[in-house]
Each structure stands twice: as C-alpha cells, then as structure tokens.
PDB file of N, CA and C in Angstrom:
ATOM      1  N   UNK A   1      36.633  -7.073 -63.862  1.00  0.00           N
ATOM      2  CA  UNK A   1      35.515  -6.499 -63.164  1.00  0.00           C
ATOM      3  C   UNK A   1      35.603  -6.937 -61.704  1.00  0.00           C
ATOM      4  N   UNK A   2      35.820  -6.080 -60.923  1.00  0.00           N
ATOM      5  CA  UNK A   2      36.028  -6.428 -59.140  1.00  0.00           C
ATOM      6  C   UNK A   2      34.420  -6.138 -58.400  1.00  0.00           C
ATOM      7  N   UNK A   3      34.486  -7.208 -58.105  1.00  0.00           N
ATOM      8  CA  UNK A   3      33.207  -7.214 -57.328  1.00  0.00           C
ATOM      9  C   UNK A   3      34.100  -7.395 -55.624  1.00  0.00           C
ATOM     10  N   UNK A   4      33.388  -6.412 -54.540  1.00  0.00           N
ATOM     11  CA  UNK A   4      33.533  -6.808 -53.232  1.00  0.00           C
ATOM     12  C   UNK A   4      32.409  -7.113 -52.286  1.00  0.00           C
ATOM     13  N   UNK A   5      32.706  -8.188 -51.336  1.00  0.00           N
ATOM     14  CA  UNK A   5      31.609  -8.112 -50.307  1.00  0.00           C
ATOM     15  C   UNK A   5      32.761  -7.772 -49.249  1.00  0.00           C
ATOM     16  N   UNK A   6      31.363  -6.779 -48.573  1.00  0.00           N
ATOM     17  CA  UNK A   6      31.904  -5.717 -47.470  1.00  0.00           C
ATOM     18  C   UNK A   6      31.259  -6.295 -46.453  1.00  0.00           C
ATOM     19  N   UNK A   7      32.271  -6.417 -45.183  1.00  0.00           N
ATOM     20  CA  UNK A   7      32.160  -6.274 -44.074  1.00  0.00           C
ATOM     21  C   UNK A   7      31.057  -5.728 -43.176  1.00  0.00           C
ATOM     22  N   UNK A   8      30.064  -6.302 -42.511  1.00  0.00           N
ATOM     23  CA  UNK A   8      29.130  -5.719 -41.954  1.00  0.00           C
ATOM     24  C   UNK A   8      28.340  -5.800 -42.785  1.00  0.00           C
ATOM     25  N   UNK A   9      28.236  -6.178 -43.987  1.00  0.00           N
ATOM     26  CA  UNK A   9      27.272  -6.105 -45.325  1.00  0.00           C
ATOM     27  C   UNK A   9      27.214  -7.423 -45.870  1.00  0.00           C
ATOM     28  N   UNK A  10      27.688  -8.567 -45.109  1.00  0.00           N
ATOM     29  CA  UNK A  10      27.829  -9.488 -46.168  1.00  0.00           C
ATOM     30  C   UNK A  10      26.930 -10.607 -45.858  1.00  0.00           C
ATOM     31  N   UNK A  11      25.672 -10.778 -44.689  1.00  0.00           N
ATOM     32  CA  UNK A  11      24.925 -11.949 -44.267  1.00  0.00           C
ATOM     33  C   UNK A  11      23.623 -11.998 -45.458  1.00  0.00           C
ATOM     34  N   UNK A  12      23.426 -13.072 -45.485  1.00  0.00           N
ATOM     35  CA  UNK A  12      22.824 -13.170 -46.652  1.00  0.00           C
ATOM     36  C   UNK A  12      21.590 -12.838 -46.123  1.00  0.00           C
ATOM     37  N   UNK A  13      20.112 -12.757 -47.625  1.00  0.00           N
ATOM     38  CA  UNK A  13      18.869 -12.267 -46.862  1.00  0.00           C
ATOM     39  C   UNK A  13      18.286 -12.963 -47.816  1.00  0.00           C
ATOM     40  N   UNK A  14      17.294 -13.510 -46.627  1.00  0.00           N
ATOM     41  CA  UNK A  14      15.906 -14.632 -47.655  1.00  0.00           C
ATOM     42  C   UNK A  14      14.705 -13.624 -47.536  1.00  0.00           C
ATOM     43  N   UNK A  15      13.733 -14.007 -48.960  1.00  0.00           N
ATOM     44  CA  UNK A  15      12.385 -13.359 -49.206  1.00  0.00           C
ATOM     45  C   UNK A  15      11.699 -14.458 -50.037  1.00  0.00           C
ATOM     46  N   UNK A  16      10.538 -14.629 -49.806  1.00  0.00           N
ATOM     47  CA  UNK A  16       9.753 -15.255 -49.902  1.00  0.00           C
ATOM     48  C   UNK A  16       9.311 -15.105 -51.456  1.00  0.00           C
ATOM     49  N   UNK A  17       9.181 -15.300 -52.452  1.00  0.00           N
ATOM     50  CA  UNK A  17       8.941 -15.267 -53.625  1.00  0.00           C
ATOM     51  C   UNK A  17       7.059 -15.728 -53.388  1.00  0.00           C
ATOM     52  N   UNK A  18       6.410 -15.269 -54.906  1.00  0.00           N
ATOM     53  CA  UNK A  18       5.229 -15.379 -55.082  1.00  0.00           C
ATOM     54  C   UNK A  18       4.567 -16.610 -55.308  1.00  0.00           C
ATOM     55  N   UNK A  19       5.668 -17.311 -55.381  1.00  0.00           N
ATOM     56  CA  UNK A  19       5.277 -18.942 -55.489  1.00  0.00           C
ATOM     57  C   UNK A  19       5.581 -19.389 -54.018  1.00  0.00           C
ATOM     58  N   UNK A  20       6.052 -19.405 -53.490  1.00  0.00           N
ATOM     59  CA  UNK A  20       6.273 -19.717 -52.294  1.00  0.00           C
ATOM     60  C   UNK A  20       7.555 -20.296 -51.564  1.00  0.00           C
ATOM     61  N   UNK A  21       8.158 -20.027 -52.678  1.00  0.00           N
ATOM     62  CA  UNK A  21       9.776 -20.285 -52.435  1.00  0.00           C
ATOM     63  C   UNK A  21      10.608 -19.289 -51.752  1.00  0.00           C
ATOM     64  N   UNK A  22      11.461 -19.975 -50.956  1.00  0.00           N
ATOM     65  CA  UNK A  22      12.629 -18.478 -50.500  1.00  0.00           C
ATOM     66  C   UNK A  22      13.907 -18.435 -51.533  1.00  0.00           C
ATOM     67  N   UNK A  23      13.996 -17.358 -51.672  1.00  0.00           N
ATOM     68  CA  UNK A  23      14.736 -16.934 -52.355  1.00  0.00           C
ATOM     69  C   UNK A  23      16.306 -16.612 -51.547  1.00  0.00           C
ATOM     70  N   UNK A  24      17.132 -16.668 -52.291  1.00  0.00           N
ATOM     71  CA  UNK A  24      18.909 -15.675 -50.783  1.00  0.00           C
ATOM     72  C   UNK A  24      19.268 -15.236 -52.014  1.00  0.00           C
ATOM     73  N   UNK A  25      19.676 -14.110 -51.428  1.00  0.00           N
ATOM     74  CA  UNK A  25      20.876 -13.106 -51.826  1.00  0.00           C
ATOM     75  C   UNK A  25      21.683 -12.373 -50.864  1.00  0.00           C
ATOM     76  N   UNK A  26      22.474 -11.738 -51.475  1.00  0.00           N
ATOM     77  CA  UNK A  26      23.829 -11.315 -50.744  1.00  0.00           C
ATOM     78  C   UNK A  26      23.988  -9.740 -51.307  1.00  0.00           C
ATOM     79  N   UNK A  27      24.015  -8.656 -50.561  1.00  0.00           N
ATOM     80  CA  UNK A  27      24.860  -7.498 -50.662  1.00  0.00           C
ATOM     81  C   UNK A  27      26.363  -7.534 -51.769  1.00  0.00           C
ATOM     82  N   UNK A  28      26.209  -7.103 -52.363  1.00  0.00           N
ATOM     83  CA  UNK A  28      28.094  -7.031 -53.416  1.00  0.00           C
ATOM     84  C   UNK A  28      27.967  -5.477 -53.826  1.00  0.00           C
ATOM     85  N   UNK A  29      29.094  -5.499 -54.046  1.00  0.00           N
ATOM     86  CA  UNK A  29      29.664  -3.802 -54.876  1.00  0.00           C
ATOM     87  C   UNK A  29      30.599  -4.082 -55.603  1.00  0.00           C
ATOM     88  N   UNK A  30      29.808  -3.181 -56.577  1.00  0.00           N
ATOM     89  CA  UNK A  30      30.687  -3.439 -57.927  1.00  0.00           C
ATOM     90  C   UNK A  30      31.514  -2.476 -57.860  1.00  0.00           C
ATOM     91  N   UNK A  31      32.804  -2.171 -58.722  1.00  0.00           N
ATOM     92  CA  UNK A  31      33.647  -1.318 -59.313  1.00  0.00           C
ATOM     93  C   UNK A  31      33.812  -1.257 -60.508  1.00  0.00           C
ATOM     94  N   UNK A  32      33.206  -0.167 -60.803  1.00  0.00           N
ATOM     95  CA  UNK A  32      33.034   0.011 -62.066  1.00  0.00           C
ATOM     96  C   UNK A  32      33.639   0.965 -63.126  1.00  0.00           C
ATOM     97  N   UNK A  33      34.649   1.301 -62.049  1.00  0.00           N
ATOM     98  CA  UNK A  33      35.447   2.988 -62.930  1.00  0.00           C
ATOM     99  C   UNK A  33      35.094   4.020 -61.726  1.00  0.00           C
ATOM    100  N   UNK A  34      33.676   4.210 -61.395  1.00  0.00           N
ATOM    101  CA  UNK A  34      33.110   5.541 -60.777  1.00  0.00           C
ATOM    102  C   UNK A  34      34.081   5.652 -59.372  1.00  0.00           C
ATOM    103  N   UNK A  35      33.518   6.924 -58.653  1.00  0.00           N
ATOM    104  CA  UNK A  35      34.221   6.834 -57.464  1.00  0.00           C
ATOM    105  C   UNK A  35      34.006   6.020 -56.590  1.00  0.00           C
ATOM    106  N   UNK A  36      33.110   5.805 -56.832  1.00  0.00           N
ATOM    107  CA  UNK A  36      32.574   4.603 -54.686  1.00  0.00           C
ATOM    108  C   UNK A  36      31.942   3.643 -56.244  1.00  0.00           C
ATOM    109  N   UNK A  37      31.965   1.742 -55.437  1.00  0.00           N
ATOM    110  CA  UNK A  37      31.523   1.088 -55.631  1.00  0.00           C
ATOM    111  C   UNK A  37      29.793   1.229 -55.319  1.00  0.00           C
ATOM    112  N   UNK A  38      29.305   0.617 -56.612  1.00  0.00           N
ATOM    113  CA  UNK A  38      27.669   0.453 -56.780  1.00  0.00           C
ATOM    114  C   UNK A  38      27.124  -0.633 -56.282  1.00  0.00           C
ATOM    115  N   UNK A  39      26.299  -0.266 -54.967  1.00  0.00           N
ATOM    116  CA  UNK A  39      25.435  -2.019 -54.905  1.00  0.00           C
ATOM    117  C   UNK A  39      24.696  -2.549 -55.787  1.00  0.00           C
ATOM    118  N   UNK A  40      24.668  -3.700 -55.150  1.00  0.00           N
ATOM    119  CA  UNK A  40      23.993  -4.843 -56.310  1.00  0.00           C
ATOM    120  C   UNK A  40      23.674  -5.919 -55.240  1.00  0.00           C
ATOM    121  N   UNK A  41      22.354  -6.783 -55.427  1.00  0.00           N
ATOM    122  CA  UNK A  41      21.785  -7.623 -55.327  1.00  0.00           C
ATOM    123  C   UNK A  41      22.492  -9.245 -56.338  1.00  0.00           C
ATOM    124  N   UNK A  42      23.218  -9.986 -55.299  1.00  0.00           N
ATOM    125  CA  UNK A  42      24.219 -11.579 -55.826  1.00  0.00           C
ATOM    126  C   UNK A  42      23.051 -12.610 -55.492  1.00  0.00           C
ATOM    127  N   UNK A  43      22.092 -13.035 -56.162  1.00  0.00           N
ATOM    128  CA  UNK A  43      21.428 -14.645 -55.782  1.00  0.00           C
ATOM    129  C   UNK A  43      22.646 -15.240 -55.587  1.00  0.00           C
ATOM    130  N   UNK A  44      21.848 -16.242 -54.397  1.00  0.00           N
ATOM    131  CA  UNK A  44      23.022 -17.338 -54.009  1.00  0.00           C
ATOM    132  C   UNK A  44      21.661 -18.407 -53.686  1.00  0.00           C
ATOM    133  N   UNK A  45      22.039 -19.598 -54.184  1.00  0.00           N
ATOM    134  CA  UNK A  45      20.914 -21.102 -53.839  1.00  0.00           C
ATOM    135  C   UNK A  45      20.781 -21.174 -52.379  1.00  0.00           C
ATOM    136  N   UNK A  46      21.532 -20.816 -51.346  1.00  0.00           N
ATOM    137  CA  UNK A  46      20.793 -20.552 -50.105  1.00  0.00           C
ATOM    138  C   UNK A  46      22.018 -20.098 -49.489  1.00  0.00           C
ATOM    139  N   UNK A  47      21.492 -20.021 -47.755  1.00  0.00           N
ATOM    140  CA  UNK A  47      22.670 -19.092 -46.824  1.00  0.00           C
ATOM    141  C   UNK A  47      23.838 -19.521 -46.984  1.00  0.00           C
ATOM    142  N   UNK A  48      23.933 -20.917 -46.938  1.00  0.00           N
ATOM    143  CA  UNK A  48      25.215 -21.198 -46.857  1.00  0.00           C
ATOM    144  C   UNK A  48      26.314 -21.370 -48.018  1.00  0.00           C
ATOM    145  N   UNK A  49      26.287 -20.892 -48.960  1.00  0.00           N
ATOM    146  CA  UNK A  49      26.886 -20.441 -50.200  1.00  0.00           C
ATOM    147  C   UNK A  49      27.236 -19.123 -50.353  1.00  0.00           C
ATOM    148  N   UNK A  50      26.941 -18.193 -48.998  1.00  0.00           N
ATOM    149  CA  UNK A  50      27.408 -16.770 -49.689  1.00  0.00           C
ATOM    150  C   UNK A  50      28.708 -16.976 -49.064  1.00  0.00           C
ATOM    151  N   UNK A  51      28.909 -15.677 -50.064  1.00  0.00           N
ATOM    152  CA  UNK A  51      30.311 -15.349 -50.045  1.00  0.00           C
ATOM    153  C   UNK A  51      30.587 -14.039 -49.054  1.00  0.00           C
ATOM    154  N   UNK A  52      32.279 -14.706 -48.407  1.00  0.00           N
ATOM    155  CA  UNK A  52      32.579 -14.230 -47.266  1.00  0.00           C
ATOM    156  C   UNK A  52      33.299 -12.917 -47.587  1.00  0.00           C
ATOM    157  N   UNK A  53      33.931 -12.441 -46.954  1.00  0.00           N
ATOM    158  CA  UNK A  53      33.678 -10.817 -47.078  1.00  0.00           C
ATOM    159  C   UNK A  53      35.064 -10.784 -48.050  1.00  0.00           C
ATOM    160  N   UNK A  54      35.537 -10.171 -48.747  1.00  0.00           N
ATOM    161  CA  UNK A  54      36.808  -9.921 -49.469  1.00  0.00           C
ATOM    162  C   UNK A  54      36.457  -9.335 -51.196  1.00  0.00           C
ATOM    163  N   UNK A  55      37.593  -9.646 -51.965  1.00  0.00           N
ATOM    164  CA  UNK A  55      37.313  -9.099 -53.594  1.00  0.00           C
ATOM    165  C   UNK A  55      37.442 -10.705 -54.293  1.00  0.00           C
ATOM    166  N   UNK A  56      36.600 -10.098 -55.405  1.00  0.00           N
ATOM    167  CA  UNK A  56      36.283 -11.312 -56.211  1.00  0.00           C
ATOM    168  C   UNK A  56      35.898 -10.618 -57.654  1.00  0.00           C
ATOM    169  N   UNK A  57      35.980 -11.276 -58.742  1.00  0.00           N
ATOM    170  CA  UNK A  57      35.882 -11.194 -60.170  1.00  0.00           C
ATOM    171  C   UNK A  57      35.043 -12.277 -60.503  1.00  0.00           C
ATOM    172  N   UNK A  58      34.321 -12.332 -61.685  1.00  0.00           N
ATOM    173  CA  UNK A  58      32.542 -13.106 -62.086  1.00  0.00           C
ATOM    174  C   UNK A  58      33.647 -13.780 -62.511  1.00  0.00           C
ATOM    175  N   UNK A  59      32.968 -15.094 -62.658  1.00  0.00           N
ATOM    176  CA  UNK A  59      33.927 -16.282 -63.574  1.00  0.00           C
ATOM    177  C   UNK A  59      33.126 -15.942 -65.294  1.00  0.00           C
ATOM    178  N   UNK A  60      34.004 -17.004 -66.141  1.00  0.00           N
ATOM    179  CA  UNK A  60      33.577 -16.812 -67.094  1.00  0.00           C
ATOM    180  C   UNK A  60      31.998 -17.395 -67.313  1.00  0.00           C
ATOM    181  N   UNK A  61      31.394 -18.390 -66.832  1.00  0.00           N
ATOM    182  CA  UNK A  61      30.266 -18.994 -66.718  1.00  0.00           C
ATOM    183  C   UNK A  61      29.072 -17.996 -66.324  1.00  0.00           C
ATOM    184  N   UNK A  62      29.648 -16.698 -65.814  1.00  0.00           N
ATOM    185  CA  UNK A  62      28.511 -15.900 -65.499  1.00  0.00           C
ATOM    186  C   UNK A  62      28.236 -14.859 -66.510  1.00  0.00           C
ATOM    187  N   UNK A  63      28.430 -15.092 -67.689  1.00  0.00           N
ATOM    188  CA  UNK A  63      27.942 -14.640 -68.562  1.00  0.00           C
ATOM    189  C   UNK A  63      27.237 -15.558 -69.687  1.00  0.00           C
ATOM    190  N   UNK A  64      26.581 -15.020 -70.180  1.00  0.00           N
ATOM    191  CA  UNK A  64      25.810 -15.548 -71.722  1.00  0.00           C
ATOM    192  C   UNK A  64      25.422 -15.078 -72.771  1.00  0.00           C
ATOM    193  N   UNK A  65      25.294 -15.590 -73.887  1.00  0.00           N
ATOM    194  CA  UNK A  65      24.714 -14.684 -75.290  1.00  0.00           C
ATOM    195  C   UNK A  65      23.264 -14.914 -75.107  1.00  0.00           C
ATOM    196  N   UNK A  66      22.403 -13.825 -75.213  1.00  0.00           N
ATOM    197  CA  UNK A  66      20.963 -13.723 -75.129  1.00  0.00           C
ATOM    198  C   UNK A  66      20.508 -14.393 -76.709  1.00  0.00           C
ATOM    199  N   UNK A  67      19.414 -14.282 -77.003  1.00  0.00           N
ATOM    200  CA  UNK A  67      18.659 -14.828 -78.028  1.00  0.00           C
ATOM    201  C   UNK A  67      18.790 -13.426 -79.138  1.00  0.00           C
ATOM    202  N   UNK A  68      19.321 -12.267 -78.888  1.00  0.00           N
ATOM    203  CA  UNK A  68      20.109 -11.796 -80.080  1.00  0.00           C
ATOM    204  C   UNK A  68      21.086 -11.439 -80.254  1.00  0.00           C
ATOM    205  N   UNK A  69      21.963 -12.599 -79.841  1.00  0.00           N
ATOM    206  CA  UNK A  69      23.420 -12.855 -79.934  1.00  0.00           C
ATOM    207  C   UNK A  69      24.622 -11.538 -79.319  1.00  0.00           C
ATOM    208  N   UNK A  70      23.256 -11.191 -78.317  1.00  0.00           N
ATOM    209  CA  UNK A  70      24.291 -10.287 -77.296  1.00  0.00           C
ATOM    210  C   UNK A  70      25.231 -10.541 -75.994  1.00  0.00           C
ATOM    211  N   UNK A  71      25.820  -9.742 -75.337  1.00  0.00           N
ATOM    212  CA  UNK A  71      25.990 -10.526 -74.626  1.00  0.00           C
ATOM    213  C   UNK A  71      25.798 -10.262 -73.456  1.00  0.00           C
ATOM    214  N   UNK A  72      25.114 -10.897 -72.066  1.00  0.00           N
ATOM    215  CA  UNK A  72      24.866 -10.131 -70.789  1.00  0.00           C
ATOM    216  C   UNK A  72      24.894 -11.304 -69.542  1.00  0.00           C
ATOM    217  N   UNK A  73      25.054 -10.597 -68.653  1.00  0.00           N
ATOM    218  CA  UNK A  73      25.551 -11.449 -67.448  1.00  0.00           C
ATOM    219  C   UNK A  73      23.995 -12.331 -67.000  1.00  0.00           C
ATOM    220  N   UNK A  74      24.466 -13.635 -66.685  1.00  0.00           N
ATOM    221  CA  UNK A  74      23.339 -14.665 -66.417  1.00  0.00           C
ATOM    222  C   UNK A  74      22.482 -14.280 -65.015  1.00  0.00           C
ATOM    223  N   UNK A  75      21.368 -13.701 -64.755  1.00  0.00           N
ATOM    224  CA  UNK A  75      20.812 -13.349 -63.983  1.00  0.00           C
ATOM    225  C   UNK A  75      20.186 -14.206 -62.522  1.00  0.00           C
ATOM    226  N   UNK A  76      20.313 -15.182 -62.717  1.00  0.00           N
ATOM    227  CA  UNK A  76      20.387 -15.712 -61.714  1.00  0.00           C
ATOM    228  C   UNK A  76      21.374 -17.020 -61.113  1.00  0.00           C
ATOM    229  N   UNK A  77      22.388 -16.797 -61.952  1.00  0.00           N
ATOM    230  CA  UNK A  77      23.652 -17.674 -61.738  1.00  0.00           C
ATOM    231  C   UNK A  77      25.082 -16.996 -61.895  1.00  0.00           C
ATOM    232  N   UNK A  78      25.036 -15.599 -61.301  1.00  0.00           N
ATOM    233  CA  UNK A  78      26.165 -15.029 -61.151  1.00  0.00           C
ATOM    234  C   UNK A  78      27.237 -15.669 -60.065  1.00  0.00           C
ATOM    235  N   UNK A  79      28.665 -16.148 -60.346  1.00  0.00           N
ATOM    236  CA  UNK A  79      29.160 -16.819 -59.691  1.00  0.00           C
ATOM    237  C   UNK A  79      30.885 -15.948 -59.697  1.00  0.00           C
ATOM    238  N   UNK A  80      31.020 -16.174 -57.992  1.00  0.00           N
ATOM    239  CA  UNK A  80      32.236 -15.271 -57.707  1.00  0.00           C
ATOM    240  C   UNK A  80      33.515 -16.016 -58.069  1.00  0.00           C
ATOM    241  N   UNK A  81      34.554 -15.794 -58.135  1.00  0.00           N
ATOM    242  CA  UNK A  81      35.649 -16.387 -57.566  1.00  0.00           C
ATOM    243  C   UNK A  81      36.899 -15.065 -57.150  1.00  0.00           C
ATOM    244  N   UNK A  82      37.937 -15.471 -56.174  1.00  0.00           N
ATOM    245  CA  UNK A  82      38.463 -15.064 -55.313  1.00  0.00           C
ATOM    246  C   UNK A  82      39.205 -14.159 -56.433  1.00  0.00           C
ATOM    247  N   UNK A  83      39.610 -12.719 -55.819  1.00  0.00           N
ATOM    248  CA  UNK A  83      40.191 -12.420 -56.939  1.00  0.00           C
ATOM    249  C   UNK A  83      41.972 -12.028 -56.508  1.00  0.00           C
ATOM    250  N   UNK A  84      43.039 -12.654 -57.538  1.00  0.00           N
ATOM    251  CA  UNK A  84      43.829 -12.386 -57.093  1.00  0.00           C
ATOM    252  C   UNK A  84      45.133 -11.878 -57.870  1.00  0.00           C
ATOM    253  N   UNK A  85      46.358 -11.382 -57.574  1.00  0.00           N
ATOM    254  CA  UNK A  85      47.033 -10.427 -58.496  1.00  0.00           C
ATOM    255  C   UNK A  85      47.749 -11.415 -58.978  1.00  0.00           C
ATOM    256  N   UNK A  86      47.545 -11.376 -60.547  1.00  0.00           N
ATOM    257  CA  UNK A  86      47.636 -12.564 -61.614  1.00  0.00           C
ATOM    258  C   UNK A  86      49.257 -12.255 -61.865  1.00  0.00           C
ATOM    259  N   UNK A  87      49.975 -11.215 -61.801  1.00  0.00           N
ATOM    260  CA  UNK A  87      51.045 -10.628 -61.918  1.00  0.00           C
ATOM    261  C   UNK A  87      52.557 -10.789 -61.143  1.00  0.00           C
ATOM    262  N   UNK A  88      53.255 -11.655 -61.494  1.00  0.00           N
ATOM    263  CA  UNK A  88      54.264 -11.862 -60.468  1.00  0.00           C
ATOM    264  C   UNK A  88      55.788 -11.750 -61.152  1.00  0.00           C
ATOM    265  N   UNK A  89      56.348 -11.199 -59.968  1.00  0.00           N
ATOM    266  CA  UNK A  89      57.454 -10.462 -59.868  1.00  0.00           C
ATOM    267  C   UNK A  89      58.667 -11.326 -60.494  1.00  0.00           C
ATOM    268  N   UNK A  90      59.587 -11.031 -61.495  1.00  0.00           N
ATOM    269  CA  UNK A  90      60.284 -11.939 -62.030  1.00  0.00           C
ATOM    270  C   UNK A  90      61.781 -11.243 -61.621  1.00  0.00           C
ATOM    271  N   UNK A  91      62.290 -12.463 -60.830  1.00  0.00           N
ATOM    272  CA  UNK A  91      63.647 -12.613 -59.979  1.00  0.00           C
ATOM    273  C   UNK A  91      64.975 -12.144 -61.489  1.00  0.00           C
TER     274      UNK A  91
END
C-alpha cells in the first residue's frame, strides 16, 4: 500500500480539539489501484514528526484486530516508513 506526501502539500496543520488540546495532521495520498491518488488526513503527535515529502508504505504496527476479530488500520497511530524497491538485481 503506497502512501505519498506531496510537495506543496506536506506542512502539517494544528486544530484545536473540544477538550482543548491541539491536535497535527498531515496531508497523504493514498494509492489505491484508482487513477489519481485519494487524500487522507495522517495524525502525527505534533509538527515536528511529519513526514517529509516522498513515498512511504504503513508499517506493520499500523494495523489492528478490532473487538470482532477484524482487521483495520489503527486510527490514530498510523505510522509511515520510507518506501523502497525491495527487489534487487542479481549479477
């Protein structure tokens, strides 16, 4: 699953939650099969944790089994890592 943060799209944005906390998130696009990547809303624990502009894939930690043993991505601990071509050329 390729997730990208885009260029010009990638500064993070705080909002004030109803308790009185700020909240950050980050701009991402998913790829999902379709033609153009789908935005999406990435929590990040504050500005300085987002992620800089390039492709990335969810680690395995960003998923979980719900309480009926399904399975769906952890909603407020989605976590990137760099994504890169696992595939190498044999001499």
């Amino acid at each position: 699953m390729k997730v990208e943060i885009l260029d010009g799209f990638h500064q993070p944005e705080s909002r004030q939650s109803n308790d009185g906390k700020v909240r950050w998130s980050q701009k991402a696009y998913l790829h999902n099969g379709g033609a153009f990547p789908v935005e999406f809303t990435l929590s990040i624990p504050d500005a300085s944790a987002a992620y800089p502009v390039g492709q990335y894939t969810l680690t395995d930690d960003s998923f979980k089994v719900n309480q009926y043993g399904g399975l769906e991505l952890s909603r407020w601990d989605l976590k990137l890592t760099p994504l890169t071509n696992e595939l190498k050329k044999v001499s």
